[in-house]
N, C-alpha and C. Protein backbone atom coordinates (compact mmCIF):
# COMPACT_ATOMS: atom_id res chain seq x y z
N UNK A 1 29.76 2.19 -4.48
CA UNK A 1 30.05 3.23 -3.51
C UNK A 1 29.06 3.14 -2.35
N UNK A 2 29.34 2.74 -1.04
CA UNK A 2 28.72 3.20 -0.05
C UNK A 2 27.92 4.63 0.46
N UNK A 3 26.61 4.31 0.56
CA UNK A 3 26.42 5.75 0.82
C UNK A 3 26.63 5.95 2.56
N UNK A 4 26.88 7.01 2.75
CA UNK A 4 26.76 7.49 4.68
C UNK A 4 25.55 7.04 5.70
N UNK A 5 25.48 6.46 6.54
CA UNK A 5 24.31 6.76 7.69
C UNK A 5 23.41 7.63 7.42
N UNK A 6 21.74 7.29 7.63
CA UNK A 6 20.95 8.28 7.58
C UNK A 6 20.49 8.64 8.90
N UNK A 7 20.36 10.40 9.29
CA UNK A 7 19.86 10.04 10.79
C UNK A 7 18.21 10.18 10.20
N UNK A 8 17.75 9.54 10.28
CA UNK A 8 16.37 9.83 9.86
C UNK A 8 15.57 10.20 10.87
N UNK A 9 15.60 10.74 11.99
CA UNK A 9 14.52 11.64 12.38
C UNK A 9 14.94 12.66 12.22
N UNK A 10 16.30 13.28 11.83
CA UNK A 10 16.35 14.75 11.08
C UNK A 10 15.92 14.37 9.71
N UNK A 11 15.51 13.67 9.07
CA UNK A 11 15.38 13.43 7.28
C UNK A 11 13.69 13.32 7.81
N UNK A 12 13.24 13.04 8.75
CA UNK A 12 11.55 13.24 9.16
C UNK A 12 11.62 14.46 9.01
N UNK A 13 12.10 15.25 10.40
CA UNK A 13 11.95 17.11 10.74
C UNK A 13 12.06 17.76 9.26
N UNK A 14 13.21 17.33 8.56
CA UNK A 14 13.37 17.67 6.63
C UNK A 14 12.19 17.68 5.49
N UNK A 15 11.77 16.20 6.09
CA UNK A 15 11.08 16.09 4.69
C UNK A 15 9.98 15.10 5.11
N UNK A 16 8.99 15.44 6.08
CA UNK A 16 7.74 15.34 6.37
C UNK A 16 7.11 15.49 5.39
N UNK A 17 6.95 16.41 5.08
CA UNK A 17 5.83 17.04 3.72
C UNK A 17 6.03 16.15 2.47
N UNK A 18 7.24 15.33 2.36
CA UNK A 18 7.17 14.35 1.00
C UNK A 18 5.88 13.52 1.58
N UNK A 19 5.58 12.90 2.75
CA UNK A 19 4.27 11.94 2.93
C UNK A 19 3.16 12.45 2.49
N UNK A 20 2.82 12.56 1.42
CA UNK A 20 1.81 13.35 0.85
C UNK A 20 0.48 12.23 0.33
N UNK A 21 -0.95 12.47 0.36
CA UNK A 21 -1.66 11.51 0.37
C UNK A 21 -1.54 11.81 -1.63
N UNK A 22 -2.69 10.73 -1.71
CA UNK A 22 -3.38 9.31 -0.95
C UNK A 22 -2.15 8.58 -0.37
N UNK A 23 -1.08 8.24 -1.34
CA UNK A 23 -0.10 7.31 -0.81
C UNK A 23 0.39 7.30 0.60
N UNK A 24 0.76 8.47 0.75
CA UNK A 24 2.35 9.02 1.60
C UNK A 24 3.03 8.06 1.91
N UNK A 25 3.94 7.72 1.14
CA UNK A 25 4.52 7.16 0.38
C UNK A 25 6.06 8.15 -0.33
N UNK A 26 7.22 7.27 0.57
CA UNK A 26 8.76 8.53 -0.08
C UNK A 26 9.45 7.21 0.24
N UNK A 27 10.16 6.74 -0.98
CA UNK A 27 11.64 6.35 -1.06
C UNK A 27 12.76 6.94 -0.21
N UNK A 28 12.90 5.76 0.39
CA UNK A 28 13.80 6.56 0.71
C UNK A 28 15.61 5.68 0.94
N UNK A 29 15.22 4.50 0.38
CA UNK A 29 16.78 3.82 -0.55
C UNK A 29 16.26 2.87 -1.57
N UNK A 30 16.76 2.65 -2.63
CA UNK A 30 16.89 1.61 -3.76
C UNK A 30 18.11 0.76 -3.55
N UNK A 31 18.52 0.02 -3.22
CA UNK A 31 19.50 -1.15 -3.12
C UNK A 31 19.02 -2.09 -4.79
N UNK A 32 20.41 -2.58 -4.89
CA UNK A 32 20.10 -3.71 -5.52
C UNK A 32 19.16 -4.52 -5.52
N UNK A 33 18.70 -5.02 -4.46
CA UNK A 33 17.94 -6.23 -4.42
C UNK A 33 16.52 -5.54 -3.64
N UNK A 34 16.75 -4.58 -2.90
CA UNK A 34 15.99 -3.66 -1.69
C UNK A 34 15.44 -3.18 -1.77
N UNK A 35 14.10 -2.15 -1.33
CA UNK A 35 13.57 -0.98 -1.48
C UNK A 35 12.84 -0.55 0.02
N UNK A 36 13.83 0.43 0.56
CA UNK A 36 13.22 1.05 1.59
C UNK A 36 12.16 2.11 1.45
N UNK A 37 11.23 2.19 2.21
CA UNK A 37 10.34 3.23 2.10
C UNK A 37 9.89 3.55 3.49
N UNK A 38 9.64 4.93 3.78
CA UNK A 38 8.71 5.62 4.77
C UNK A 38 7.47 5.74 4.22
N UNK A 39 6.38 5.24 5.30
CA UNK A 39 5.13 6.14 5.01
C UNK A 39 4.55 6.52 6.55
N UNK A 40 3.82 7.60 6.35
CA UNK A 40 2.68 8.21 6.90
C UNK A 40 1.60 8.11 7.18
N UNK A 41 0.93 8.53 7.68
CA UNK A 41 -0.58 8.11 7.80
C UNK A 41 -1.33 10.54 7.90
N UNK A 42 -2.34 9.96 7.70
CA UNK A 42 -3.39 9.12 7.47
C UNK A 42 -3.44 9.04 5.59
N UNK A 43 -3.53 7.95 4.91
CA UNK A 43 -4.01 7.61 3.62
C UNK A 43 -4.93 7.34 3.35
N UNK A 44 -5.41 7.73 2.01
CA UNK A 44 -6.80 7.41 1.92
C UNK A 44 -6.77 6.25 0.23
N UNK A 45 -6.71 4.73 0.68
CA UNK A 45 -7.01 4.10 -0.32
C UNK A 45 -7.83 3.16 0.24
N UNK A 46 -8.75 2.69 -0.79
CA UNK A 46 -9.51 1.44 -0.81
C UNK A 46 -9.04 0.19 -1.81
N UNK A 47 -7.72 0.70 -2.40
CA UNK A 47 -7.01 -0.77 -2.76
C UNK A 47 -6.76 -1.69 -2.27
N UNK A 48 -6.56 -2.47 -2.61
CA UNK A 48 -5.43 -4.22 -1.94
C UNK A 48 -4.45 -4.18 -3.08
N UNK A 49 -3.47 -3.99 -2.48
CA UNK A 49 -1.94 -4.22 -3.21
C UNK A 49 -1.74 -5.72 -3.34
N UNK A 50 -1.67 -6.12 -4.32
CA UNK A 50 -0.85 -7.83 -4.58
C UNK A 50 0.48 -7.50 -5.36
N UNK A 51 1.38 -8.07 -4.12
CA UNK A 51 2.63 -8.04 -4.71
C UNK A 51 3.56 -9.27 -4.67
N UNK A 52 4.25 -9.80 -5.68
CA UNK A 52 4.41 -11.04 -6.03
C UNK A 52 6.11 -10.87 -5.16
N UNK A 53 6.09 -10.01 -4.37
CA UNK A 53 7.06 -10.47 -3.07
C UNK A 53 6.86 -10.56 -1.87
N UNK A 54 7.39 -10.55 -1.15
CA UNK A 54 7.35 -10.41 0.52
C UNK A 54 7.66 -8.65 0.76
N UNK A 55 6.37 -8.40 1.85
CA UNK A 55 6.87 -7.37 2.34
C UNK A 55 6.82 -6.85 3.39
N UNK A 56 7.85 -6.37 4.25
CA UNK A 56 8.49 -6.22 5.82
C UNK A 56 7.93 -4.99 6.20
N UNK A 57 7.10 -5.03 7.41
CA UNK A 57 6.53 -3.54 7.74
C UNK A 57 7.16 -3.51 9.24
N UNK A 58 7.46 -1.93 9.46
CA UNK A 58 7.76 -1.99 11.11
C UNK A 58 7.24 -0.79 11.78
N UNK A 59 6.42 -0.86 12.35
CA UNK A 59 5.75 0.49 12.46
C UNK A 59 6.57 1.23 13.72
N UNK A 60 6.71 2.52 13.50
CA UNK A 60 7.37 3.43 14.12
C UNK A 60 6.52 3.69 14.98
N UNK A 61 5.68 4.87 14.95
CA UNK A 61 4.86 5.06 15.68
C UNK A 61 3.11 5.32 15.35
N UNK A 62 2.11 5.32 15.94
CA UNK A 62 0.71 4.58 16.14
C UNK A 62 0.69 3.56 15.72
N UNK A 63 -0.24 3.67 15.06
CA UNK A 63 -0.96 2.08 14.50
C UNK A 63 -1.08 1.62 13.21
N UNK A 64 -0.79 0.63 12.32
CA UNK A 64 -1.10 0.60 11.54
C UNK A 64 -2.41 -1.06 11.25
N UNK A 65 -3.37 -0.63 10.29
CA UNK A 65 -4.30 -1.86 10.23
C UNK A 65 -3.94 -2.48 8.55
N UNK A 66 -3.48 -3.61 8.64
CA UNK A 66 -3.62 -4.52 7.40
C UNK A 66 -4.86 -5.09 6.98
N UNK A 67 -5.54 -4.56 6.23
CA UNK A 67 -6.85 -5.27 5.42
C UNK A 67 -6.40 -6.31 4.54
N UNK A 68 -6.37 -7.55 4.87
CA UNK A 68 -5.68 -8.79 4.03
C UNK A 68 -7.46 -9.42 3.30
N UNK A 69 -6.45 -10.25 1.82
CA UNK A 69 -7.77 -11.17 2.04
C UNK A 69 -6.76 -12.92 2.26
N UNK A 70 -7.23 -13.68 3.22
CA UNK A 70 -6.23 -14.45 3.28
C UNK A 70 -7.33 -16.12 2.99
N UNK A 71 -6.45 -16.19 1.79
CA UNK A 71 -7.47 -17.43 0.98
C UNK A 71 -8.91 -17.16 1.12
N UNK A 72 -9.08 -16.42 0.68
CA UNK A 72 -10.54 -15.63 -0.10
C UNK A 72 -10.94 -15.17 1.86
N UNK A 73 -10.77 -14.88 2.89
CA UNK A 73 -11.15 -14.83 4.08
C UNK A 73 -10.45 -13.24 3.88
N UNK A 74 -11.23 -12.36 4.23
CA UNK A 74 -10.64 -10.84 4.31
C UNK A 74 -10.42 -10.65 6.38
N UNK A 75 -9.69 -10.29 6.62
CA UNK A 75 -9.21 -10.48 7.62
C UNK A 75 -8.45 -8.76 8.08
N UNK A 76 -8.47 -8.41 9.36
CA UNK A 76 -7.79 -7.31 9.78
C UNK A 76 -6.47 -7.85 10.40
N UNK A 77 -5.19 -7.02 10.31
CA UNK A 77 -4.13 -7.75 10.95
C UNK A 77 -3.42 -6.62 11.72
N UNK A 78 -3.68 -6.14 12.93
CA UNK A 78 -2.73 -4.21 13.60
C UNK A 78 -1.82 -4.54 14.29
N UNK A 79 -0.88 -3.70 13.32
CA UNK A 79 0.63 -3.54 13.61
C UNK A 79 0.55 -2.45 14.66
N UNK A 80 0.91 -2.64 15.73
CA UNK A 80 1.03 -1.41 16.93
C UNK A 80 2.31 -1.07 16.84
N UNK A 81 2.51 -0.04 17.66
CA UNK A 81 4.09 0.70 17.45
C UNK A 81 5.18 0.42 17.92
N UNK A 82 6.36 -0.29 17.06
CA UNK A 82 6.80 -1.04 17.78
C UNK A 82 7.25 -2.65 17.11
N UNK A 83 5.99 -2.73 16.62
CA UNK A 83 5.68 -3.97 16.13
C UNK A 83 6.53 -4.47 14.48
N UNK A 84 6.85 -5.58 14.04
CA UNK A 84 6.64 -6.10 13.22
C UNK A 84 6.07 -6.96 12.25
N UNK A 85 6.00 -7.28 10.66
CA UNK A 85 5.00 -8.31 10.75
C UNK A 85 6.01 -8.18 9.16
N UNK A 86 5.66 -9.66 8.66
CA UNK A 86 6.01 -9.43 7.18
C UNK A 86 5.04 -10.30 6.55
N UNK A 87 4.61 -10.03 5.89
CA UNK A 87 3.38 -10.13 4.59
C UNK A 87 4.07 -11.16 3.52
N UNK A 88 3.31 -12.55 3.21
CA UNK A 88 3.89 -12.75 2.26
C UNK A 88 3.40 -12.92 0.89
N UNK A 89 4.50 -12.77 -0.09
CA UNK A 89 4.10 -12.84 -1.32
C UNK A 89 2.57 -13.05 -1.64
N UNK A 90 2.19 -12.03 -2.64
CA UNK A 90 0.83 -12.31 -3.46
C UNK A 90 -0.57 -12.59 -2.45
N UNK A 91 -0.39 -11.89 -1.19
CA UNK A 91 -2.03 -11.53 -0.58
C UNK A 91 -1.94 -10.39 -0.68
N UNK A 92 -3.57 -10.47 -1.09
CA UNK A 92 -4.16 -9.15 -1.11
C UNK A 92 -3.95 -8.36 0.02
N UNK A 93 -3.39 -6.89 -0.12
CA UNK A 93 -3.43 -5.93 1.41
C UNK A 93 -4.03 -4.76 1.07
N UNK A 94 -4.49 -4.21 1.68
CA UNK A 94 -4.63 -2.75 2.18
C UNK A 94 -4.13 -1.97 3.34
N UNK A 95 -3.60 -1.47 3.22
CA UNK A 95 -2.52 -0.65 4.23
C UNK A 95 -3.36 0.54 5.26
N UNK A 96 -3.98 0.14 6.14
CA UNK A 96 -4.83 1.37 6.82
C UNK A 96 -3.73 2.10 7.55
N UNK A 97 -3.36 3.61 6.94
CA UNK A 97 -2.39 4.08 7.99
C UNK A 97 -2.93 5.19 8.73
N UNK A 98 -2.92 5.35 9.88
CA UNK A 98 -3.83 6.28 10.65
C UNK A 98 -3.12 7.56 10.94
N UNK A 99 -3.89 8.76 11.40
CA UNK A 99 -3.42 10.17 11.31
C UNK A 99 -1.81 9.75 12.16
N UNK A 100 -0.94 10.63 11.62
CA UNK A 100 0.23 10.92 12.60
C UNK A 100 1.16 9.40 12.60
N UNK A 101 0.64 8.41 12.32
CA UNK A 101 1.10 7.22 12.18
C UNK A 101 2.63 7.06 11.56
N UNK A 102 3.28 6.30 11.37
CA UNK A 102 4.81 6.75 10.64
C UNK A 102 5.47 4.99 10.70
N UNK A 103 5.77 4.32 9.59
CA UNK A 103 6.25 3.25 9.41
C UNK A 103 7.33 2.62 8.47
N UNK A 104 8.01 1.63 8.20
CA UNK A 104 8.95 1.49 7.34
C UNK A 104 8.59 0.28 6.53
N UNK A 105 8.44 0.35 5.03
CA UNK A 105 8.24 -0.48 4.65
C UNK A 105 9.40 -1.24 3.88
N UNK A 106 9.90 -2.66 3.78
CA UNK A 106 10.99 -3.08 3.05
C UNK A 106 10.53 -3.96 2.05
N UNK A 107 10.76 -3.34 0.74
CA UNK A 107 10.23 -4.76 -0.18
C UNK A 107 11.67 -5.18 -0.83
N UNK A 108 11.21 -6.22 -1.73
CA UNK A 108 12.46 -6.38 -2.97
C UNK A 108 12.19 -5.80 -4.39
N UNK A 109 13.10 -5.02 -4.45
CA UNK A 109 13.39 -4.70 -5.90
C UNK A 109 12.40 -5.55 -7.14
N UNK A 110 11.67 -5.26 -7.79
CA UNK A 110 11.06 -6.16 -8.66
C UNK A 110 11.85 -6.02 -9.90
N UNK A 111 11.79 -7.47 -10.21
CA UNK A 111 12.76 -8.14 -11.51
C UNK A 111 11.69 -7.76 -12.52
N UNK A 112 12.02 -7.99 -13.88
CA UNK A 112 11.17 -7.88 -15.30
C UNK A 112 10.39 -8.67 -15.07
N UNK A 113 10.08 -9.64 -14.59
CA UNK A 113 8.78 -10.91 -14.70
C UNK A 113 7.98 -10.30 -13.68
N UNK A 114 8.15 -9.80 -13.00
CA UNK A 114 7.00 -9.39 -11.74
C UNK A 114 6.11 -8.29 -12.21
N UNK A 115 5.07 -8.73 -11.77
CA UNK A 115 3.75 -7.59 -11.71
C UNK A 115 2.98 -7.74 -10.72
N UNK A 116 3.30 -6.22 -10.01
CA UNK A 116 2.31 -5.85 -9.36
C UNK A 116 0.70 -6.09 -9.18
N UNK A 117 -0.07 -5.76 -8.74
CA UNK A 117 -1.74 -5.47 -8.99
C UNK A 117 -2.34 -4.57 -8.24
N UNK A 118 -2.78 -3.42 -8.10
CA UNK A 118 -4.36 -2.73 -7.49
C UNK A 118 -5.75 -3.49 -7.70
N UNK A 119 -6.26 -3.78 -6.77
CA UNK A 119 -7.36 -4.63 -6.69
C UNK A 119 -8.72 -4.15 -6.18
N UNK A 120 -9.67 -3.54 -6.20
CA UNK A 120 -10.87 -3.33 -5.56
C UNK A 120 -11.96 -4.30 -5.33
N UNK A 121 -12.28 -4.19 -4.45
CA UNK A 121 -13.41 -5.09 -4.23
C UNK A 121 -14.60 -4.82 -3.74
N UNK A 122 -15.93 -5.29 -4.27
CA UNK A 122 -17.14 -4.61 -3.83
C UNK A 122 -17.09 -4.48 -2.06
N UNK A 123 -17.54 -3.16 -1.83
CA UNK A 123 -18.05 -2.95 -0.38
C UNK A 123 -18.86 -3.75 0.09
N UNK A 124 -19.58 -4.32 -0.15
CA UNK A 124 -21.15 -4.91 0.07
C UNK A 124 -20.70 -6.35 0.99
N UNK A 125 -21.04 -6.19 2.20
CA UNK A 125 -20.06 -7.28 2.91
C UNK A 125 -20.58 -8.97 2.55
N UNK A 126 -21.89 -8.82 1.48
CA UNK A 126 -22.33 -9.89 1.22
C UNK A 126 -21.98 -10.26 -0.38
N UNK A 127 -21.20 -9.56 -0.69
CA UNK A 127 -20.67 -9.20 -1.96
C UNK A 127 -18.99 -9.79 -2.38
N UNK A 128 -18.37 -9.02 -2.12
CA UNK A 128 -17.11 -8.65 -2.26
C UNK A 128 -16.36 -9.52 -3.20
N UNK A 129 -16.93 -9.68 -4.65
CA UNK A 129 -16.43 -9.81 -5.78
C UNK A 129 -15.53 -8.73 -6.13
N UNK A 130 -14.17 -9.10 -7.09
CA UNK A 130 -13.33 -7.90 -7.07
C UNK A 130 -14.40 -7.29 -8.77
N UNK A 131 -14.14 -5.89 -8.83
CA UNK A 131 -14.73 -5.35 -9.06
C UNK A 131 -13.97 -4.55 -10.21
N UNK A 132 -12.61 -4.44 -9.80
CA UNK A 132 -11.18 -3.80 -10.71
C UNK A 132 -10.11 -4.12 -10.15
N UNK A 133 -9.32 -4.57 -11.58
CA UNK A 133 -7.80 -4.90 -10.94
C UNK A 133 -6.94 -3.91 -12.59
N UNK A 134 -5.96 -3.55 -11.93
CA UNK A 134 -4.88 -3.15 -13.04
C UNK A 134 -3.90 -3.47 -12.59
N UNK A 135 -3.04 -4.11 -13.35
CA UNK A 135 -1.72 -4.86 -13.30
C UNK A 135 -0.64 -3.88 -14.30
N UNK A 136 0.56 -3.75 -13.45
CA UNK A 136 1.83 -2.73 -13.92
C UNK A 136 3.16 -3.56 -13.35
N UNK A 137 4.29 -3.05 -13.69
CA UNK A 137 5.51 -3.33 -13.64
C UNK A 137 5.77 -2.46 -12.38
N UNK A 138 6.47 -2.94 -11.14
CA UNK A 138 6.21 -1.43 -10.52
C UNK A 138 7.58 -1.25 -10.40
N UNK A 139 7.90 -0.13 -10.63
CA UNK A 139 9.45 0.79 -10.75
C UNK A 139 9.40 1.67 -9.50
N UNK A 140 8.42 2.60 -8.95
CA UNK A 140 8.33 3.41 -8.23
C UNK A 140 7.01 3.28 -7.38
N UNK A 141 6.96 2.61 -6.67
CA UNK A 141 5.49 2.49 -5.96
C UNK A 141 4.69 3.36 -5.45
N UNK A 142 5.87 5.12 -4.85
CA UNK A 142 4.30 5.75 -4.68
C UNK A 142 3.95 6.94 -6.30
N UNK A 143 5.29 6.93 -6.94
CA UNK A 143 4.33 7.64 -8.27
C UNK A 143 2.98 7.11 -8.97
N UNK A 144 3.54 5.69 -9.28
CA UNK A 144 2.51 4.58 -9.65
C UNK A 144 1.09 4.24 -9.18
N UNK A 145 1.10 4.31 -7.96
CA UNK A 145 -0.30 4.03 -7.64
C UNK A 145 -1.10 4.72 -7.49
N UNK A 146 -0.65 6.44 -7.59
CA UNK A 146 -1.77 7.66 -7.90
C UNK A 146 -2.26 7.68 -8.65
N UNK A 147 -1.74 7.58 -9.72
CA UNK A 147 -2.67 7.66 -11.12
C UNK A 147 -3.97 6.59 -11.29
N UNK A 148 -3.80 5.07 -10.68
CA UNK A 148 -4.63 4.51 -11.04
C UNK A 148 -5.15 4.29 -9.78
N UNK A 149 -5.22 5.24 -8.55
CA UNK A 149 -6.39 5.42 -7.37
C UNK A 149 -7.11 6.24 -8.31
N UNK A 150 -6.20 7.53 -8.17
CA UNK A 150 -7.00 8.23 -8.90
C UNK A 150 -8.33 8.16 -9.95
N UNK A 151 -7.82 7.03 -11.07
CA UNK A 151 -8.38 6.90 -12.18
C UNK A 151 -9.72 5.93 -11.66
N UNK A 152 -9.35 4.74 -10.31
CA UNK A 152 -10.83 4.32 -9.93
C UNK A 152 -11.73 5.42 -9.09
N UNK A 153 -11.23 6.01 -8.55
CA UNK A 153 -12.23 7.29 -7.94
C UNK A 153 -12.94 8.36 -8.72
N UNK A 154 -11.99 8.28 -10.14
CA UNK A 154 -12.96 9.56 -10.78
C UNK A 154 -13.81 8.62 -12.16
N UNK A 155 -14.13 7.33 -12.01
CA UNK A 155 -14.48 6.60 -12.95
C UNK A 155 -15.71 5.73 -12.13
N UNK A 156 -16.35 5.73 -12.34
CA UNK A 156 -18.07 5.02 -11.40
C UNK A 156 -18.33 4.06 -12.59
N UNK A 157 -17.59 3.81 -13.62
CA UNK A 157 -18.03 3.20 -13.77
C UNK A 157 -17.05 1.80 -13.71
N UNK A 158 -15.94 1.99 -13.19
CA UNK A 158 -14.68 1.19 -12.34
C UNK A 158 -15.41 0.63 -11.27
N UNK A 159 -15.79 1.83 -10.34
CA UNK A 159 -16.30 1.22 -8.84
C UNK A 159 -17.65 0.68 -9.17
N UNK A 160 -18.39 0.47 -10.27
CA UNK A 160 -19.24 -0.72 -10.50
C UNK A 160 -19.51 -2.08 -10.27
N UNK A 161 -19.98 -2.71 -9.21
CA UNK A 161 -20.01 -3.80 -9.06
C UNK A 161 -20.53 -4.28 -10.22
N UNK A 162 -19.92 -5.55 -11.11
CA UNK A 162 -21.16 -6.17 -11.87
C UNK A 162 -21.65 -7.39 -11.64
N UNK A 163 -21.56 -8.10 -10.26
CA UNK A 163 -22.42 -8.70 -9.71
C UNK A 163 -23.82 -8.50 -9.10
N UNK A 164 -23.24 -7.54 -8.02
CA UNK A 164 -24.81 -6.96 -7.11
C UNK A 164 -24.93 -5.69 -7.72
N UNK A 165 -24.33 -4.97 -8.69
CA UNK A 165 -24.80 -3.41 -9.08
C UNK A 165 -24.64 -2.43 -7.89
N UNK A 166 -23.79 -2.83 -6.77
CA UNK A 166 -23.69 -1.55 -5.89
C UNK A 166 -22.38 -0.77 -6.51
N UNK A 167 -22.46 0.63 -6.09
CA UNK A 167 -21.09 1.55 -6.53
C UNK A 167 -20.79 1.61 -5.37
N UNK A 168 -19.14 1.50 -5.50
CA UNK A 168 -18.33 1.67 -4.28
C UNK A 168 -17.48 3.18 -4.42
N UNK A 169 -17.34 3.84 -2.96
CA UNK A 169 -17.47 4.87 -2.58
C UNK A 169 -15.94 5.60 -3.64
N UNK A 170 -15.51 6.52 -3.77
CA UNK A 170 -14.60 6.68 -4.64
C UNK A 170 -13.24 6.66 -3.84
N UNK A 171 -13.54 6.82 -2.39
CA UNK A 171 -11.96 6.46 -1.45
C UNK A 171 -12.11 5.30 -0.52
């Protein structure tokens, strides 16, 4: 069954308030093969997402900053408004989305063999051994990744470096 046209800046004026942090982060189609999403800004994570697909960002409006690490090189990549960029498979990202910011993200549907990752990595710019990773199946990407921000922010002994012994900040 086909579903109808969305006008989505009345489904913004609607349902703004689903962008809710850390994620903000709202589904907003499941296709077969697809997964559309809106997000928001401002978020507050210090993850790197590794995801064993490609994924299509198009930023609506401000800015958005990609914290990549690209072959061990951590790198900034800003999507201005307007802009596109697509990410591929299995680099590390971090998604900097800034106040008021508003973007579309397109991934693919993940099959049974795929796993996700949340990744942290020491702050210490002379450092930056990863520090915590948890690996999941991901079904729902922004239910999913609260629980285990969450769980490295209220755990010090997660944000433990055990190389240089620095603690990294809990957001």
């Amino acid at each position: 069954m086909l579903l109808p046209p969305m006008n989505f800046t009345k489904w913004l004026e609607e349902n703004g308030d689903k962008l809710q942090p850390p994620i903000n982060n709202y589904l907003l189609f499941r296709g077969k093969d697809t997964i559309i999403m809106v997000v928001g800004g401002p978020n507050r994570r210090s993850d790197y997402h590794v995801n064993e697909t490609e994924e299509w960002f198009y930023q609506i409006k401000g800015q958005l900053l990609i914290k990549v690490v690209d072959d061990g090189e951590f790198k900034d990549i800003y999507v201005n408004e307007g802009d596109m960029f697509l990410l591929p498979a299995n680099v590390p990202h971090n998604p900097v989305r800034f106040a008021e910011s508003l973007g579309l993200v397109v991934e693919r549907e993940r099959l049974t063999h795929h796993i996700d990752k949340l990744r942290w990595y020491c702050e210490q710019p002379t450092c930056r051994t990863i520090i915590y990773e948890e690996s999941f199946h991901c079904t729902d990407l922004g239910s999913q990744l609260k629980p285990i921000v969450e769980k490295f922010a209220t755990t010090e002994e997660l944000r433990k470096c055990k190389n240089c012994g620095h603690i990294s900040a809990p957001k």
